[in-house]
Protein backbone atom coordinates (compact mmCIF):
# COMPACT_ATOMS: atom_id res chain seq x y z
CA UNK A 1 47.28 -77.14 -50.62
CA UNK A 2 44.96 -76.71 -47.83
CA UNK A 3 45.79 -74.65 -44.67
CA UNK A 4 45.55 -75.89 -41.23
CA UNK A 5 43.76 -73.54 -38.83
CA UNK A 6 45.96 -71.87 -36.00
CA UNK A 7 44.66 -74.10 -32.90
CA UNK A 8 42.21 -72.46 -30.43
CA UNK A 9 43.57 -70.46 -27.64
CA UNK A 10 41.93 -72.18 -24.54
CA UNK A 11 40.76 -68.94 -22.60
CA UNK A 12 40.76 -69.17 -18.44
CA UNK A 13 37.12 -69.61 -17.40
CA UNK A 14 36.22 -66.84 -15.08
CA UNK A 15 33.90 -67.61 -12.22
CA UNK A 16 31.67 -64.87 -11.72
CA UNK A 17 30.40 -64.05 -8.16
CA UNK A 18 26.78 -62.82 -8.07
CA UNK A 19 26.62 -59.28 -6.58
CA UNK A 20 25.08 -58.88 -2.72
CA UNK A 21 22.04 -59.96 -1.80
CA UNK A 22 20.04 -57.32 -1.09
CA UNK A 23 15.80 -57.05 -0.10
CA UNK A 24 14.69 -58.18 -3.74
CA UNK A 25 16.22 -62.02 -2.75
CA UNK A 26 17.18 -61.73 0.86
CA UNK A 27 13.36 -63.56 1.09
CA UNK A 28 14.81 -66.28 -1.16
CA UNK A 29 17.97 -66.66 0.89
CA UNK A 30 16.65 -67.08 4.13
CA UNK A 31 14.08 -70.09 2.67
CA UNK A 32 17.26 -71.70 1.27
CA UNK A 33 19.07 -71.78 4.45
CA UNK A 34 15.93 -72.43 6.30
CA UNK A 35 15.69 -75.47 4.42
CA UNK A 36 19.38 -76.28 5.12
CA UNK A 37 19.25 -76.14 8.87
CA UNK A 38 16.57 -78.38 9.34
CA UNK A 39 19.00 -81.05 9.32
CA UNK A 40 21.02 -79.30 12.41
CA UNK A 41 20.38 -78.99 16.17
CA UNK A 42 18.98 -76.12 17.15
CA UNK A 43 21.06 -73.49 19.32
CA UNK A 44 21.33 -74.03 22.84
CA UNK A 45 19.25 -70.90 23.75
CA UNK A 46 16.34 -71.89 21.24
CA UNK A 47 16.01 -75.15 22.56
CA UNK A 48 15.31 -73.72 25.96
CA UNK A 49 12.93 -70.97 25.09
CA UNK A 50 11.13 -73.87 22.82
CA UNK A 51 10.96 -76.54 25.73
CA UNK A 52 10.99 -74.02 28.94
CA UNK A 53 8.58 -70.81 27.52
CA UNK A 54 10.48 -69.01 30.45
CA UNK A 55 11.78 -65.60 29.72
CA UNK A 56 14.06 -66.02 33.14
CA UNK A 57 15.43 -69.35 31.38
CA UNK A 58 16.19 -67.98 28.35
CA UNK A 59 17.78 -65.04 30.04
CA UNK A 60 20.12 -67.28 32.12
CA UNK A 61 20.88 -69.89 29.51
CA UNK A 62 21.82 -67.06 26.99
CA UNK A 63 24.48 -65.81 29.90
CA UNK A 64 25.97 -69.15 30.23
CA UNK A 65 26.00 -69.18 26.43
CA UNK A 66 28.44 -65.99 25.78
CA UNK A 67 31.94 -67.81 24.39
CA UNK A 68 30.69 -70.58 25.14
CA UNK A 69 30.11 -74.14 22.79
CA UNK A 70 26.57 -74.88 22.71
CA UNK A 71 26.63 -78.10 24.48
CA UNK A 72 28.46 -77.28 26.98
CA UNK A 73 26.12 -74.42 27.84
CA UNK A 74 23.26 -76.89 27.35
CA UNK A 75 24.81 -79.19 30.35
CA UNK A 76 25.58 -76.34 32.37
CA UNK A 77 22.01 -75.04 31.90
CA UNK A 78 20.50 -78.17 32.70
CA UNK A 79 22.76 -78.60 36.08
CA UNK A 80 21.93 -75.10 37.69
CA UNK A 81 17.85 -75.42 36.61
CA UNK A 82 17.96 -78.71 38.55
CA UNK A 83 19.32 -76.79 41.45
CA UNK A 84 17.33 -73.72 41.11
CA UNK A 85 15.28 -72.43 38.31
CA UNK A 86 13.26 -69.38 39.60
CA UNK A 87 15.21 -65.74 40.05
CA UNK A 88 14.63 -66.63 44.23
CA UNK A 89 16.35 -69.60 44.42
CA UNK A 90 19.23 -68.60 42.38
CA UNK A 91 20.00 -65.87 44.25
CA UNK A 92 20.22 -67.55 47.62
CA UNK A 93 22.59 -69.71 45.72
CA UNK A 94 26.18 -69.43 46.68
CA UNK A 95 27.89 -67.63 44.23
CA UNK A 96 30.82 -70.71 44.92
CA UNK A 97 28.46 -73.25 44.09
CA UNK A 98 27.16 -71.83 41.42
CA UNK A 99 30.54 -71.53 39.59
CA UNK A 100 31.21 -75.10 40.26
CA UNK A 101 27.44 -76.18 38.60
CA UNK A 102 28.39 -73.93 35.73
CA UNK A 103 31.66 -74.89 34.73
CA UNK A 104 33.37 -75.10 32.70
CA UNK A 105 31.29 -72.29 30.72
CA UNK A 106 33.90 -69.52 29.45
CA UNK A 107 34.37 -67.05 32.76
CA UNK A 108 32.28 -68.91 35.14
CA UNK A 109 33.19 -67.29 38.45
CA UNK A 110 32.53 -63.58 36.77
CA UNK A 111 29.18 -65.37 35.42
CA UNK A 112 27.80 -66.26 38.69
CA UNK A 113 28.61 -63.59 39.79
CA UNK A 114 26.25 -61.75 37.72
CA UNK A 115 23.55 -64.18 37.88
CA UNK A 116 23.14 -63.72 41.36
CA UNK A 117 23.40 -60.29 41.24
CA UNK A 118 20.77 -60.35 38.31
CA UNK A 119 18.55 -62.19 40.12
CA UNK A 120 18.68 -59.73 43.33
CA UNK A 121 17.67 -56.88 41.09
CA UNK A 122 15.28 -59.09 39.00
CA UNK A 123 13.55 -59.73 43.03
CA UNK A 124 14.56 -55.96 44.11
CA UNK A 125 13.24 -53.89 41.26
CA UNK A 126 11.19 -56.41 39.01
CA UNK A 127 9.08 -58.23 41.19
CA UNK A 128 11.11 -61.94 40.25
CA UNK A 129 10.17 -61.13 36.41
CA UNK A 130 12.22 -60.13 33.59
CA UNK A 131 11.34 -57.10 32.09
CA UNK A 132 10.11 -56.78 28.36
CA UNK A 133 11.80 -54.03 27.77
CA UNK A 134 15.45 -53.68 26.46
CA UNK A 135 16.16 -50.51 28.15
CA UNK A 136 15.72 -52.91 31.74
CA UNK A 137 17.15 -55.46 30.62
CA UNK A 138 20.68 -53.70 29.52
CA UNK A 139 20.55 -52.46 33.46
CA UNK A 140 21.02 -56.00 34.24
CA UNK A 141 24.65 -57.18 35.31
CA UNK A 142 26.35 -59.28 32.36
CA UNK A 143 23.76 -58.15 29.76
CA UNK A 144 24.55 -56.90 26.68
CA UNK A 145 22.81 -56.57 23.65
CA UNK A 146 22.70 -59.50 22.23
CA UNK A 147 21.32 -60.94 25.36
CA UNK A 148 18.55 -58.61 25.95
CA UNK A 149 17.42 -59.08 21.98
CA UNK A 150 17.25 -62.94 22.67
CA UNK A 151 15.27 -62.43 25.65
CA UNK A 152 12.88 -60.37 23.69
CA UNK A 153 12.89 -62.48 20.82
CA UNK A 154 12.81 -66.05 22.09
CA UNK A 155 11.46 -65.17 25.70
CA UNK A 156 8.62 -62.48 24.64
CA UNK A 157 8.45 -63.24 21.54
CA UNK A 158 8.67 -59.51 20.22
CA UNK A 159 10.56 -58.06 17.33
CA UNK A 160 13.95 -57.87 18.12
CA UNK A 161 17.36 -57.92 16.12
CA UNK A 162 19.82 -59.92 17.54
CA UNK A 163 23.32 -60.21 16.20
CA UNK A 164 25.82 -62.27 17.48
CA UNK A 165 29.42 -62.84 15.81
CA UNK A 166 27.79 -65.62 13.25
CA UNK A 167 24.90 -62.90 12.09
CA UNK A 168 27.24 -60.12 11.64
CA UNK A 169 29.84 -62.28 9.59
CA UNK A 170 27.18 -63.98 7.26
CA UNK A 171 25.79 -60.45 6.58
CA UNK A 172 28.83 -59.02 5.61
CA UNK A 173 29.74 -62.06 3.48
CA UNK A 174 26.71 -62.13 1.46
CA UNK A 175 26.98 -57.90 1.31
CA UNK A 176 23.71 -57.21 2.78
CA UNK A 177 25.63 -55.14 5.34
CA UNK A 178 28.82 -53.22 5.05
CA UNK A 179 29.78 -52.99 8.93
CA UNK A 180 32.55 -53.68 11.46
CA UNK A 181 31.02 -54.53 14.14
CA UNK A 182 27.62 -56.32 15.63
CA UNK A 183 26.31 -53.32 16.69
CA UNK A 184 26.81 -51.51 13.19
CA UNK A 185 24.95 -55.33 12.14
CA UNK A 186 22.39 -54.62 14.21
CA UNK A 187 21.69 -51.39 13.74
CA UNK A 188 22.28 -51.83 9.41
CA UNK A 189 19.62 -54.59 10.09
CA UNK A 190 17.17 -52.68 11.91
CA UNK A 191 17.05 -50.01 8.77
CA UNK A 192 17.05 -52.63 6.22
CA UNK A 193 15.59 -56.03 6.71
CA UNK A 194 12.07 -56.38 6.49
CA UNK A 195 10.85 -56.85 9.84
CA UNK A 196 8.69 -60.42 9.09
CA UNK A 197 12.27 -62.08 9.15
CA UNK A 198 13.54 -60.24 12.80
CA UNK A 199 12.50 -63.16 14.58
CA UNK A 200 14.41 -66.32 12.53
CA UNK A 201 17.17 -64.19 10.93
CA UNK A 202 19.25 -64.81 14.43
CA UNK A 203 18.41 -68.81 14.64
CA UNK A 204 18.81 -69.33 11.34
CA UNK A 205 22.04 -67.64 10.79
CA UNK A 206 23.58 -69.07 14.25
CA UNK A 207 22.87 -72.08 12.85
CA UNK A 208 24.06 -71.87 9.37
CA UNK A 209 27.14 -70.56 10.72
CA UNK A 210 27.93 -72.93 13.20
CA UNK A 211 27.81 -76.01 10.45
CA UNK A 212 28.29 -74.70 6.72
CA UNK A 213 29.38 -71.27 6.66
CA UNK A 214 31.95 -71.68 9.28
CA UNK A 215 34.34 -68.93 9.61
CA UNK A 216 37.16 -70.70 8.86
CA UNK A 217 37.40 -72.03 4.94
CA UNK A 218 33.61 -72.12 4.67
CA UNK A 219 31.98 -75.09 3.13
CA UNK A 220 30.90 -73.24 -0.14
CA UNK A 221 30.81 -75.86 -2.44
CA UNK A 222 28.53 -77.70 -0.27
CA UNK A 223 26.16 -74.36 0.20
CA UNK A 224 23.17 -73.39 -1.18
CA UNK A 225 23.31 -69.89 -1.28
CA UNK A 226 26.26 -70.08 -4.01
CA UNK A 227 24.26 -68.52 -6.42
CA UNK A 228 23.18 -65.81 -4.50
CA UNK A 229 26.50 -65.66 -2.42
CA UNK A 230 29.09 -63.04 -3.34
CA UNK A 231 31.30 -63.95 -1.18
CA UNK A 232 32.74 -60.90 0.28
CA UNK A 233 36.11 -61.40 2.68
CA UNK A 234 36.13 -65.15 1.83
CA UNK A 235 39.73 -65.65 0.94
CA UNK A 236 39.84 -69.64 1.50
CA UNK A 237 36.66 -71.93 1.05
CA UNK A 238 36.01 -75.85 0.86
């Protein structure tokens, strides 16, 4: 009498997350997404500093940019430049009419504020040009770090590392850094990535995050760093 076998356990496939990218593919991952964001807009601030060349433009749309959506900054840009586009003319500005050209960027009365101002020291202590050097720049009203790195970067066209909330989140997600804030990003990237990649990682990342690796349920089905993607902190993805 022949035995039937006992019928095959079915065993839970386990889906195994790669482990973080690190310099031996972060090459590799930044051509992937490169690839990927062709398809996008470019940020607000790139656009300018592609079309304009103007350090002072890039400086002023990147203000009106901070927690801000890109196209509103992009409209807001575009009304003030028509109005005044050198560091003179914006100064003799009224701050009140510049907060009406600007809005409805995030904090637009404390913004014009410190364009004006900006542009009084920019005429007072530069000479009407924006300093290429971050230690200048930081002395400017309303200019952080990120700011100053994308004036460098997209304005001057030096090697700069600028992080904003997008950069720092990717990183962290795909365990290249371990950090808690931007600054830690920055400086973590400064030490780490090779510096032939300071220049896109910012655009490329800003944009990547913006349309695929949002930061709410990511699209990682859709992504093409899956492979290389641990995943870190991603609790709920599409």
């Amino acid at each position: 009498m022949s035995v039937m076998p006992e019928p095959r356990q079915l065993v839970p496939r386990r889906t195994m997350r790669p482990g973080p990218v690190d310099n031996r593919n972060i090459g590799e991952a930044l051509r992937r997404i490169k690839r990927e964001v062709r398809q996008y807009d470019l940020p607000i601030v790139t656009l300018v500093a592609n079309t304009a060349g103007d350090p002072f433009k890039v400086l002023i749309s990147t203000m009106l940019s901070l927690r801000t959506k890109d196209l509103v900054t992009a409209a807001a840009s575009e009304r003030l430049f028509a109005v005044a586009d050198t560091p003179r003319a914006m100064a003799a500005l009224p701050v009140e009419r510049m907060a009406r050209l600007i809005y409805p960027v995030g904090f637009y009365k404390t913004k014009a504020r410190s364009i004006q101002r900006t542009c009084e020291l920019l005429l007072g202590e530069h000479g009407g040009v924006v300093p290429p050097d971050m230690d200048a720049l930081l002395r400017l009203p309303g200019v952080g770090r990120k700011t100053a790195n994308l004036v460098l970067t997209l304005g001057y066209r030096k090697h700069a590392m600028c992080v904003d909330t997008h950069v720092h989140r990717i990183s962290n997600i795909w365990g290249y850094v371990k950090t808690k804030d931007p600054h830690g990003t920055e400086m973590e990237l400064r030490a780490k990535l090779p510096r032939r990649y300071w220049m896109s990682y910012n655009d490329l990342l800003v944009s990547f995050g913006q349309h695929l690796c949002v930061p709410v349920s990511p699209k990682c089905s859709q992504c093409p760093m899956f492979d290389l993607c641990p995943r870190i902190g991603v609790k709920r993805s599409r």
